[in-house]
N, C-alpha and C. Protein backbone atom coordinates (compact mmCIF):
# COMPACT_ATOMS: atom_id res chain seq x y z
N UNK A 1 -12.16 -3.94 -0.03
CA UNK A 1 -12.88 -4.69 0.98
C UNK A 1 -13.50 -5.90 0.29
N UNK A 2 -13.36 -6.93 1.09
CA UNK A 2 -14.05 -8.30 0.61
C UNK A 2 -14.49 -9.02 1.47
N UNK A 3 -16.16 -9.80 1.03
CA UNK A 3 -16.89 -10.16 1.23
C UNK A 3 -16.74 -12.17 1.72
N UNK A 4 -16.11 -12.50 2.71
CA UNK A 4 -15.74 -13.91 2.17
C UNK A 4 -16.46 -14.50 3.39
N UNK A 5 -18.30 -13.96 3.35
CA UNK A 5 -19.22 -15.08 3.86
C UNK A 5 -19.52 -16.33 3.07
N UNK A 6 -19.59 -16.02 1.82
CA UNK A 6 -19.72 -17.36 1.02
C UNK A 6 -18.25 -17.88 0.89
N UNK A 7 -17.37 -17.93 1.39
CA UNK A 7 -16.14 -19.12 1.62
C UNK A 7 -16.17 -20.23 2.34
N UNK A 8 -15.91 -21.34 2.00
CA UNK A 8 -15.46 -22.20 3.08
C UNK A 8 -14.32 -21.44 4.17
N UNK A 9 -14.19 -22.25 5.28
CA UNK A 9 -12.88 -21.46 6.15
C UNK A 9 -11.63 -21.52 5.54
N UNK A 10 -11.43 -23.16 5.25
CA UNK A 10 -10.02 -23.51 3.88
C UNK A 10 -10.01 -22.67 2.82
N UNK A 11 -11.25 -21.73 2.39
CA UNK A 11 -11.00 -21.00 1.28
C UNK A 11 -10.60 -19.80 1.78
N UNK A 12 -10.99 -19.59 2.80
CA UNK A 12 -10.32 -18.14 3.50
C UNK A 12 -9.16 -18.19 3.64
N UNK A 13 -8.29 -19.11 4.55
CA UNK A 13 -7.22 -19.24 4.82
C UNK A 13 -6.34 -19.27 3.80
N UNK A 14 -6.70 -20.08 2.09
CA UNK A 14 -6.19 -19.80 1.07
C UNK A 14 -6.26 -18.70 0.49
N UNK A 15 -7.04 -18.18 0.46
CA UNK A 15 -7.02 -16.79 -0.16
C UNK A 15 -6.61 -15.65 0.95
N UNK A 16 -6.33 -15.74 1.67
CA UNK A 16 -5.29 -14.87 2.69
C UNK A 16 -4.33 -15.03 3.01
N UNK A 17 -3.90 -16.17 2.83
CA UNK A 17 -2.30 -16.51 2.50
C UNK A 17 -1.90 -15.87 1.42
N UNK A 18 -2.42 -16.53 0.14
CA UNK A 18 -2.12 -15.83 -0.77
C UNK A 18 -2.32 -14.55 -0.95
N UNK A 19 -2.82 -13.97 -0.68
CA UNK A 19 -2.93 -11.97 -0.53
C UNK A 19 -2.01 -11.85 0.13
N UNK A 20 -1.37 -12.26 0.77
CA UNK A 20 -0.40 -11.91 2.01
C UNK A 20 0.75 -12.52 1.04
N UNK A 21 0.66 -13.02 0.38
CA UNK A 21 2.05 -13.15 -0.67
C UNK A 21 3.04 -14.71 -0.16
N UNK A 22 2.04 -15.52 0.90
CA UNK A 22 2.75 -16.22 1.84
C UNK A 22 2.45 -18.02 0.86
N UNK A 23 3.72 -19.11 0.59
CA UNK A 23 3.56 -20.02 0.53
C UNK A 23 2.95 -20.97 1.58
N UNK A 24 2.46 -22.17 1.04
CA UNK A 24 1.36 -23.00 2.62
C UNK A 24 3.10 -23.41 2.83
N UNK A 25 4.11 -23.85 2.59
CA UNK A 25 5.89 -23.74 3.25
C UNK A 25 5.73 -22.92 4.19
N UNK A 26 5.84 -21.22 3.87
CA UNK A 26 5.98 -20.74 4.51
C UNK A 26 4.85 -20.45 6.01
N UNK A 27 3.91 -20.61 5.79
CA UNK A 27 2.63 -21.01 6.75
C UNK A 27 2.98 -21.77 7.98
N UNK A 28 3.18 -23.28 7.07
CA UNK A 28 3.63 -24.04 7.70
C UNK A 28 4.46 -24.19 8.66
N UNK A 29 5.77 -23.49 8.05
CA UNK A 29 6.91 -22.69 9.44
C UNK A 29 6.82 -22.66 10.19
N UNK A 30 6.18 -20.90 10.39
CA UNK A 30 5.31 -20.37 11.14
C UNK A 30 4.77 -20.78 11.88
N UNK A 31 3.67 -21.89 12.02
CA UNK A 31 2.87 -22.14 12.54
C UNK A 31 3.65 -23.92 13.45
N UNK A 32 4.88 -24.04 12.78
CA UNK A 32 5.67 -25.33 13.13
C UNK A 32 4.77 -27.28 12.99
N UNK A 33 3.63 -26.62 12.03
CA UNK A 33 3.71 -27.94 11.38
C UNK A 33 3.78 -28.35 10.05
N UNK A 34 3.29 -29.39 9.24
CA UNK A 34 4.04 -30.01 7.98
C UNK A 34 3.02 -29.10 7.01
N UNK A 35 3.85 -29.20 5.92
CA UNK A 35 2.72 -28.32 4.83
C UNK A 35 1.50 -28.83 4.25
N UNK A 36 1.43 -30.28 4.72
CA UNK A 36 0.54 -31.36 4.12
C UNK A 36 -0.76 -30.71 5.20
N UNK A 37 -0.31 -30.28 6.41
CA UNK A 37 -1.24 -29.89 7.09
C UNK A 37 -2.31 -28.30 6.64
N UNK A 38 -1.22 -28.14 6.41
CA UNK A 38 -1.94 -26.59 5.60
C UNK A 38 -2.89 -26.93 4.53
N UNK A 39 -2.10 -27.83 3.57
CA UNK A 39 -3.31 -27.87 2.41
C UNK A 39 -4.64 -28.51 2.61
N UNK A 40 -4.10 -29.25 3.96
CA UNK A 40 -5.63 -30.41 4.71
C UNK A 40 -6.72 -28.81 4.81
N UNK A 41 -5.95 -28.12 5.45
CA UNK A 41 -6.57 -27.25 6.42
C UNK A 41 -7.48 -26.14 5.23
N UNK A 42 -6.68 -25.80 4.37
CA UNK A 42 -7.28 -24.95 2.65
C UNK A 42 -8.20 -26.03 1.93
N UNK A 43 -7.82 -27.39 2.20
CA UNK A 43 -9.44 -28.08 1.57
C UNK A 43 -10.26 -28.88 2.49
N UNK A 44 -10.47 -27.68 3.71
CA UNK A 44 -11.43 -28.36 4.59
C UNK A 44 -11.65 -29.96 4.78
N UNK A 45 -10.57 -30.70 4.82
CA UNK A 45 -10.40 -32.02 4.86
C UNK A 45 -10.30 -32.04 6.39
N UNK A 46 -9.97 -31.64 7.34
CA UNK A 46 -9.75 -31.88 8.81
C UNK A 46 -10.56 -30.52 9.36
N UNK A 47 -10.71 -30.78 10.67
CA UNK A 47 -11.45 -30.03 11.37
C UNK A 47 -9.88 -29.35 12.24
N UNK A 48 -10.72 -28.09 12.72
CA UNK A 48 -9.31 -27.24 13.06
C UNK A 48 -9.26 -26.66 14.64
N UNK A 49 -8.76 -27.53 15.27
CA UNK A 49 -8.88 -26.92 17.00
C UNK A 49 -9.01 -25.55 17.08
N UNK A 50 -9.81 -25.33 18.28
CA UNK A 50 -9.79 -24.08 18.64
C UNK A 50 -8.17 -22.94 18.67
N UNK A 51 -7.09 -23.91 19.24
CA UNK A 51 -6.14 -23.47 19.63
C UNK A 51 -5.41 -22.95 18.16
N UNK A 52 -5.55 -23.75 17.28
CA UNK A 52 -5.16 -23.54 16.20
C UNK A 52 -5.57 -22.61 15.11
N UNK A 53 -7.02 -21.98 15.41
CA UNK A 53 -7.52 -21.30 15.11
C UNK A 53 -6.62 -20.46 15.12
N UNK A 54 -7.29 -19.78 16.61
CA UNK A 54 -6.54 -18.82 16.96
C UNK A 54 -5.04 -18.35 16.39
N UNK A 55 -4.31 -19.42 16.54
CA UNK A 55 -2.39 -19.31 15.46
C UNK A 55 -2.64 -18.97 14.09
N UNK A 56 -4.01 -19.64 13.87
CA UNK A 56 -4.11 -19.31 12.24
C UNK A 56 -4.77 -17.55 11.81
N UNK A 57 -5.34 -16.98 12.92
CA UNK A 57 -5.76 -15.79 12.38
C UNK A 57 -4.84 -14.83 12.81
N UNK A 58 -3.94 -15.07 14.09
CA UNK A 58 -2.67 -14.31 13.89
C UNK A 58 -1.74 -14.01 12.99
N UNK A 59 -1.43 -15.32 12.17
CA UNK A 59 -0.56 -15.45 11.22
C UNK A 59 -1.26 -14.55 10.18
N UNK A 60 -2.38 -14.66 9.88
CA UNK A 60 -3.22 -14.51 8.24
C UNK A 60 -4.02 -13.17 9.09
N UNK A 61 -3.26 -12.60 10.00
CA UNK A 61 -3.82 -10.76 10.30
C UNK A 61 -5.34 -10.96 10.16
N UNK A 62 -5.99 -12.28 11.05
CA UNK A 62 -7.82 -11.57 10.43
C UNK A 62 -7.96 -12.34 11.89
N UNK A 63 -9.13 -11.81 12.57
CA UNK A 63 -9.98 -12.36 13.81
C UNK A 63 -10.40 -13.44 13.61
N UNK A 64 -10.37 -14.16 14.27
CA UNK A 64 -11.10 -15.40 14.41
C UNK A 64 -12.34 -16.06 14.31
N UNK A 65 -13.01 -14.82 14.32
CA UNK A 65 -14.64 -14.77 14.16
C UNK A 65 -14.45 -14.74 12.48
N UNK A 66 -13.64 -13.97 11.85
CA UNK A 66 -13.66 -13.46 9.74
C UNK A 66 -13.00 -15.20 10.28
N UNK A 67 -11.96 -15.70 10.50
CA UNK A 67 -11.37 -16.81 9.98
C UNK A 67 -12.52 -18.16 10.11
N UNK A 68 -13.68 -18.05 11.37
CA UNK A 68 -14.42 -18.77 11.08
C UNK A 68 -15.81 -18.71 10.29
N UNK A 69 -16.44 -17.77 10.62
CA UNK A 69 -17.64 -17.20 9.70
C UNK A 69 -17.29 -16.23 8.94
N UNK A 70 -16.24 -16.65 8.47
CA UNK A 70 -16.01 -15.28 7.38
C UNK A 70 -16.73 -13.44 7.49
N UNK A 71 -17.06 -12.86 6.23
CA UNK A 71 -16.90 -11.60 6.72
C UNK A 71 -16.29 -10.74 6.11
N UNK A 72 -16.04 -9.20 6.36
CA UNK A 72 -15.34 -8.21 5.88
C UNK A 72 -13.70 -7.72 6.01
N UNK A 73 -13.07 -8.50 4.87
CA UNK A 73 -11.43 -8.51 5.01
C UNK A 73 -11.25 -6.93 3.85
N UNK A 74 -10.34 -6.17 4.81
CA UNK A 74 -10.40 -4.74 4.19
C UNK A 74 -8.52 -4.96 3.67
N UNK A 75 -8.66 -4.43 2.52
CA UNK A 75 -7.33 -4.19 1.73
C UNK A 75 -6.71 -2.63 2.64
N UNK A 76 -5.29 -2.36 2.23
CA UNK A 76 -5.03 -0.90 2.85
C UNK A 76 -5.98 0.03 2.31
N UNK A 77 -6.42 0.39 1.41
CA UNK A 77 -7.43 1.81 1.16
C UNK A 77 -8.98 1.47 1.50
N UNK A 78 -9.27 0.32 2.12
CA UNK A 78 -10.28 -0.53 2.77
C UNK A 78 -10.86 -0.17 3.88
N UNK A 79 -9.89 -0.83 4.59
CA UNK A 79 -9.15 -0.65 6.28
C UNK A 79 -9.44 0.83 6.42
N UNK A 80 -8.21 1.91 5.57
CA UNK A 80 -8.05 2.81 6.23
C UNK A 80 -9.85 3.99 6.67
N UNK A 81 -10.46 3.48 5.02
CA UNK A 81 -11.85 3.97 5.38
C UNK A 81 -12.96 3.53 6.27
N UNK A 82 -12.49 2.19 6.61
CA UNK A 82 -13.13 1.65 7.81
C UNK A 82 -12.96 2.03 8.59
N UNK A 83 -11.85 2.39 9.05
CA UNK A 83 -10.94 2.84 10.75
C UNK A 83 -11.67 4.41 11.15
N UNK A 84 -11.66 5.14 9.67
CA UNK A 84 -12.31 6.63 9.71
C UNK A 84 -13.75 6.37 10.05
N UNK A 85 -14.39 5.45 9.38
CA UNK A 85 -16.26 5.49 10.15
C UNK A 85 -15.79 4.67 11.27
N UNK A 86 -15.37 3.67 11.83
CA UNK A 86 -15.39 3.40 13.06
C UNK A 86 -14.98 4.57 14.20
N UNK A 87 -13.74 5.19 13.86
CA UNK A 87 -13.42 6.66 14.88
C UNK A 87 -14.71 7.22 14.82
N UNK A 88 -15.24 7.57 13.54
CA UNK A 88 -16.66 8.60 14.01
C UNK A 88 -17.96 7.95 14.88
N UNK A 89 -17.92 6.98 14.66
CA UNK A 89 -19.20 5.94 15.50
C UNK A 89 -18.61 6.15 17.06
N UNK A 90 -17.16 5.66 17.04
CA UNK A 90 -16.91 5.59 18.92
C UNK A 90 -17.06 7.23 19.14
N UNK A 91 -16.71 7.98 18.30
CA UNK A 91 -17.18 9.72 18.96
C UNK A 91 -18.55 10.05 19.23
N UNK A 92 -19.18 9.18 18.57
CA UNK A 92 -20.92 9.62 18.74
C UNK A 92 -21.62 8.92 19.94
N UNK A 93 -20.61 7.87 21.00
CA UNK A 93 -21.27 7.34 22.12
C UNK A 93 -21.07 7.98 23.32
N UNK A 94 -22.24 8.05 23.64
CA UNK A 94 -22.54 8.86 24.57
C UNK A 94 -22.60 7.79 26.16
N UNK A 95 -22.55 7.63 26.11
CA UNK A 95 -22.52 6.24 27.34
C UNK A 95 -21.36 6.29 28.18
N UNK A 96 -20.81 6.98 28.65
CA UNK A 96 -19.78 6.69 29.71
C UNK A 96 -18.62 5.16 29.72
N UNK A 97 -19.83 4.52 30.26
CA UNK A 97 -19.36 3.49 30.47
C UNK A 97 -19.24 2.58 29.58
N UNK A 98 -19.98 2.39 27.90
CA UNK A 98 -19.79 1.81 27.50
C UNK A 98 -18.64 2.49 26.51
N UNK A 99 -18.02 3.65 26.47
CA UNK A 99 -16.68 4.13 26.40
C UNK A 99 -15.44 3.67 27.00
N UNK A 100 -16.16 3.28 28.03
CA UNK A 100 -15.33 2.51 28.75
C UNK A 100 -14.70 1.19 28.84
N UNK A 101 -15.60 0.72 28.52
CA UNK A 101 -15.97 -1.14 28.05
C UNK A 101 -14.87 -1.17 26.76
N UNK A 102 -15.56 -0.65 25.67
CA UNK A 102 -14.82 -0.34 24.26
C UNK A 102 -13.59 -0.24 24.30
N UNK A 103 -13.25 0.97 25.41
CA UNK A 103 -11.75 1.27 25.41
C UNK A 103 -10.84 -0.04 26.20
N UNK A 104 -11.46 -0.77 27.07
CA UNK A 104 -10.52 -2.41 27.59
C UNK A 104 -10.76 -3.11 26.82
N UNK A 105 -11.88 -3.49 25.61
CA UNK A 105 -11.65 -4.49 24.82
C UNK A 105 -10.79 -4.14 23.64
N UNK A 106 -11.02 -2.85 23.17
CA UNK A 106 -10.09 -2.71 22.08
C UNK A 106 -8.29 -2.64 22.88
N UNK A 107 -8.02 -2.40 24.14
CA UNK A 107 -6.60 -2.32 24.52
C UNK A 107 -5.89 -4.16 24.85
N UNK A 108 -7.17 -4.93 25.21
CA UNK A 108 -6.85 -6.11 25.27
C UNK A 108 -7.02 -6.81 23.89
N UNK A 109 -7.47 -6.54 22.77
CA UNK A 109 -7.58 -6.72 22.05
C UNK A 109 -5.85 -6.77 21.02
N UNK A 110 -5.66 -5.41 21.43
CA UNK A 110 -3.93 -5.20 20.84
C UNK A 110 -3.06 -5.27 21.64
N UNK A 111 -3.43 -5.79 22.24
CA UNK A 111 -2.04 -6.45 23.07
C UNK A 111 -1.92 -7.98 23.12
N UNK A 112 -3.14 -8.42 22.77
CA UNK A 112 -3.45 -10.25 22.36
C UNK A 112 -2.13 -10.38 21.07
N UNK A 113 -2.10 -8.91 20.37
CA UNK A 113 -1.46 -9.50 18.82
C UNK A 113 -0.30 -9.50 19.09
């Protein structure tokens, strides 16, 4: 698990590309613009539309909220211990309805991806 509130956003996006094993080429692809744009985008030289956001935390597997205020990016043995205290937290609510709530944002949530 890593900590990347003290990142710029360009430093996030670089360092999650690269964890992800991905060239700013291959980014670029992906995302169907020039690679000059990617590296703008890794040294916070341009400001980054909303819309684009969004393409960018799909691609680089992180929410949009970690891609803008950074936050807690979990590796696989990370994740998987996260996922285990999050299951035990949603078992301990007692609220009906906010069981309820939880369960349409997390289903609209994975179906956005």
């Amino acid at each position: 698990m890593k900590d990347t509130k003290n990142e710029t956003m360009g430093m996030r996006i670089r360092n999650r590309r690269i964890a992800l094993g991905m060239t700013q080429e291959v980014l670029a692809e992906r995302m169907c613009i020039p690679k000059v744009t990617v590296s703008a985008y890794e040294n916070d030289r341009i400001d980054i539309k909303a819309s684009t956001i969004l393409e960018l935390s799909r691609q680089l597997g992180l929410t949009p909220n970690v891609l803008l205020l950074g936050g807690q990016v979990f590796d696989d043995v990370g994740e998987s211990a996260y996922l285990e205290n999050v299951m035990s937290m949603l078992a301990k609510i007692k609220n009906p309805m906010a069981k309820k709530i939880i369960a349409v944002e997390i289903s609209a949530l994975v179906h956005e991806v």
